[in-house]
Protein backbone atom coordinates (compact mmCIF):
# COMPACT_ATOMS: atom_id res chain seq x y z
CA UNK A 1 130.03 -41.23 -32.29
CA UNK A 2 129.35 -38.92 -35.00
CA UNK A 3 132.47 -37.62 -37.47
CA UNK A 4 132.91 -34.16 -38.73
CA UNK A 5 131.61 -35.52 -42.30
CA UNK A 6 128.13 -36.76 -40.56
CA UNK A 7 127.25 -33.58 -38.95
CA UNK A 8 128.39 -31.19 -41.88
CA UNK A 9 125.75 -33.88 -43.64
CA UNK A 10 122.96 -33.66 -41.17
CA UNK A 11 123.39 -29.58 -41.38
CA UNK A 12 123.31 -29.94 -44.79
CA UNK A 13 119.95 -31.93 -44.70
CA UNK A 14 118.43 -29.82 -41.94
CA UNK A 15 119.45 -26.61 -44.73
CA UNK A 16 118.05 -28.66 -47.49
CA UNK A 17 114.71 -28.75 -45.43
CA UNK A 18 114.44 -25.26 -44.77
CA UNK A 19 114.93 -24.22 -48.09
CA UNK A 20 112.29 -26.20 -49.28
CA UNK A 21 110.30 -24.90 -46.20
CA UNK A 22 111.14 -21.31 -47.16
CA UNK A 23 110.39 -21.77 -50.71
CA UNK A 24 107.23 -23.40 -50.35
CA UNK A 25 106.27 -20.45 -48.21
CA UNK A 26 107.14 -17.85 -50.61
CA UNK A 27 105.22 -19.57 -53.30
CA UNK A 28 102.19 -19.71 -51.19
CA UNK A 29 102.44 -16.05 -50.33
CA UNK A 30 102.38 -15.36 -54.24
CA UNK A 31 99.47 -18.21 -55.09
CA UNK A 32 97.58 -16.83 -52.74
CA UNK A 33 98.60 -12.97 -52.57
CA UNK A 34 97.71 -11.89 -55.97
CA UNK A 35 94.48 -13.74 -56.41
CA UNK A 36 93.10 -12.10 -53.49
CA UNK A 37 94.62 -8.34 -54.68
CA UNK A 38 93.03 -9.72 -58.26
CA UNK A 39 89.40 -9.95 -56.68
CA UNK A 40 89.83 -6.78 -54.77
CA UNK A 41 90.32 -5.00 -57.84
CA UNK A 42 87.73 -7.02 -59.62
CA UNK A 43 85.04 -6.09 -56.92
CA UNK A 44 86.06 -2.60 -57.43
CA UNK A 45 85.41 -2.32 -60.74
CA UNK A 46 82.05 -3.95 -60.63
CA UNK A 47 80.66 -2.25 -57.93
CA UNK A 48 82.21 1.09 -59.27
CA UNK A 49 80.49 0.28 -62.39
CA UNK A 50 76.98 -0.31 -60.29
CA UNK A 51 77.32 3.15 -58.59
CA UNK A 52 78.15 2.73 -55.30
CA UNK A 53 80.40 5.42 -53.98
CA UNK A 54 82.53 3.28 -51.61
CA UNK A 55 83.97 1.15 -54.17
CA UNK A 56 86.93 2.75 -54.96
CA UNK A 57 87.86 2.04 -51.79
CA UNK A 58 88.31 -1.72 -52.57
CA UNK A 59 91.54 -0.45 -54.62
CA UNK A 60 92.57 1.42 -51.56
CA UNK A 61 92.08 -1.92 -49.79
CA UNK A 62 94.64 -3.90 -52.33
CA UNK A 63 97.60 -1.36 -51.70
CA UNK A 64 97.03 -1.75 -47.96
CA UNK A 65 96.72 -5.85 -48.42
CA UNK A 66 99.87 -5.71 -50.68
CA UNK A 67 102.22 -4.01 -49.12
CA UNK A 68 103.17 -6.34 -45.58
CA UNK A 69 102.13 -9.44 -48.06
CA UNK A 70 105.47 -8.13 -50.72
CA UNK A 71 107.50 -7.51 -46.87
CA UNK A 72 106.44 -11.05 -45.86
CA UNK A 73 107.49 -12.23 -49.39
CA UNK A 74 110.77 -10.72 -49.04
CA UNK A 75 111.22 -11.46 -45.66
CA UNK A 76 111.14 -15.30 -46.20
CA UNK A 77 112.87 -15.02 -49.80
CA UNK A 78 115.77 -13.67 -47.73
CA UNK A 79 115.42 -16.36 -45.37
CA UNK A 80 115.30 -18.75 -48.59
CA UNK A 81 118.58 -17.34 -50.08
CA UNK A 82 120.48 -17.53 -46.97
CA UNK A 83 119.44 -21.26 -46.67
CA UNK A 84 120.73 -21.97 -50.15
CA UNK A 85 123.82 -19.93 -49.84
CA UNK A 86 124.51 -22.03 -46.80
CA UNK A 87 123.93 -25.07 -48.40
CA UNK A 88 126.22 -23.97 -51.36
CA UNK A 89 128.72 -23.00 -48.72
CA UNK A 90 128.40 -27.20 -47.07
CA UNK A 91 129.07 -28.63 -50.79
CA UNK A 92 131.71 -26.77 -51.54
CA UNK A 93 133.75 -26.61 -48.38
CA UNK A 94 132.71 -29.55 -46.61
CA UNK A 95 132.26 -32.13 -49.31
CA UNK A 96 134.64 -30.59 -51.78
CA UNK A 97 131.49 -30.69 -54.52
CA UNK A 98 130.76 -33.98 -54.02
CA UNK A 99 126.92 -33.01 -53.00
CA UNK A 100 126.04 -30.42 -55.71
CA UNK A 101 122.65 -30.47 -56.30
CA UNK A 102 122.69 -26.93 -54.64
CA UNK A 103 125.16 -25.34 -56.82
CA UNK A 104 123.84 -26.67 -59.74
CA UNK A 105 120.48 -25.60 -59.21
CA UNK A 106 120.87 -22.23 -58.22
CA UNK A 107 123.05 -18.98 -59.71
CA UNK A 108 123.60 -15.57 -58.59
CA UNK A 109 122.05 -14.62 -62.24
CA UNK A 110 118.59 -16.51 -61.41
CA UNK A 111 118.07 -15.27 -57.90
CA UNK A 112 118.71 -11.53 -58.91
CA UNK A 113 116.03 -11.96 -61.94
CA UNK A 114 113.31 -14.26 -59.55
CA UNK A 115 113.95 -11.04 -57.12
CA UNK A 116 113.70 -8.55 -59.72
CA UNK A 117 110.49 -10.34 -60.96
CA UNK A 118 108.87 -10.61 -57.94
CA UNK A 119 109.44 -7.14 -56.59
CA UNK A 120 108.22 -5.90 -60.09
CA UNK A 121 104.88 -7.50 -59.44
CA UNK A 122 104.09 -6.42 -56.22
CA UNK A 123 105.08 -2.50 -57.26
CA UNK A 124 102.70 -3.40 -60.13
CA UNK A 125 99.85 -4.28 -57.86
CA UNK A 126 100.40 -1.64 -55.42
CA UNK A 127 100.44 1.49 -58.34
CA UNK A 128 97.85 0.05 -60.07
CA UNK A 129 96.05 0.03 -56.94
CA UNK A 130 96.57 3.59 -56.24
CA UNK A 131 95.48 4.73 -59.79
CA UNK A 132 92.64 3.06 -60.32
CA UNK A 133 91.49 4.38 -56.51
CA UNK A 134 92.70 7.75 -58.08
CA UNK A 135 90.41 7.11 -61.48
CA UNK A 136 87.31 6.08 -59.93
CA UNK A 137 87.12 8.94 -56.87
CA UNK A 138 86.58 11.58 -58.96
């Protein structure tokens, strides 16, 4: 029969899974997500630069790939957040800080300046996106 102690520890390795789940997801997203915004803007240039007309439309095409790729992001770096709050939540309460490998790898003052970071990019990408479609129509 399992005690209180083994299933606040099984939640607590379940949570522990998930938030390396959700983090490895949100670190995919940004591998991947401004690599491929990078070459749209790179094949916009060049063909801009070559003449054809449509090209500025490749910028066009990096706001539009952006945008639900910065919602996914946040989306699953909520999802992350939660996950470690609840794990915080498990050491503290459950364990009385005997498991803290949560806690001490996590503050309020890092997740507000990852956020703040992240969300900086993406409106980065997405203005730069607009201008240089703006630059090269005309």
């Amino acid at each position: 029969m399992l005690t209180d102690e083994d299933l606040y520890l099984k939640d607590w390795e379940i949570t522990k899974d998930r938030i390396k789940h959700f983090d490895d997801i949100v670190m995919r997203i940004r591998v991947q997500a401004i690599p491929i915004s990078s070459a749209f803007f790179i094949a916009g240039w060049g063909l801009h630069q070559e003449g054809y007309e449509w090209a500025p439309w490749l910028f066009i095409m990096a706001a539009i790939y952006i945008f639900p790729i910065a919602l996914l992001d946040y989306f699953h770096y909520i999802l992350l957040t939660k996950s470690v709050s609840h794990a915080i939540d498990i050491e503290k309460n459950k364990f009385n800080n005997k498991l803290q490998i949560t806690s001490k790898l996590t503050t309020p003052y890092l997740s507000f300046v990852h956020s703040l970071a992240a969300t900086i990019i993406y409106i980065m990408i997405f203005i730069s996106a607009i201008y240089c479609f703006n630059i090269t129509i005309n």
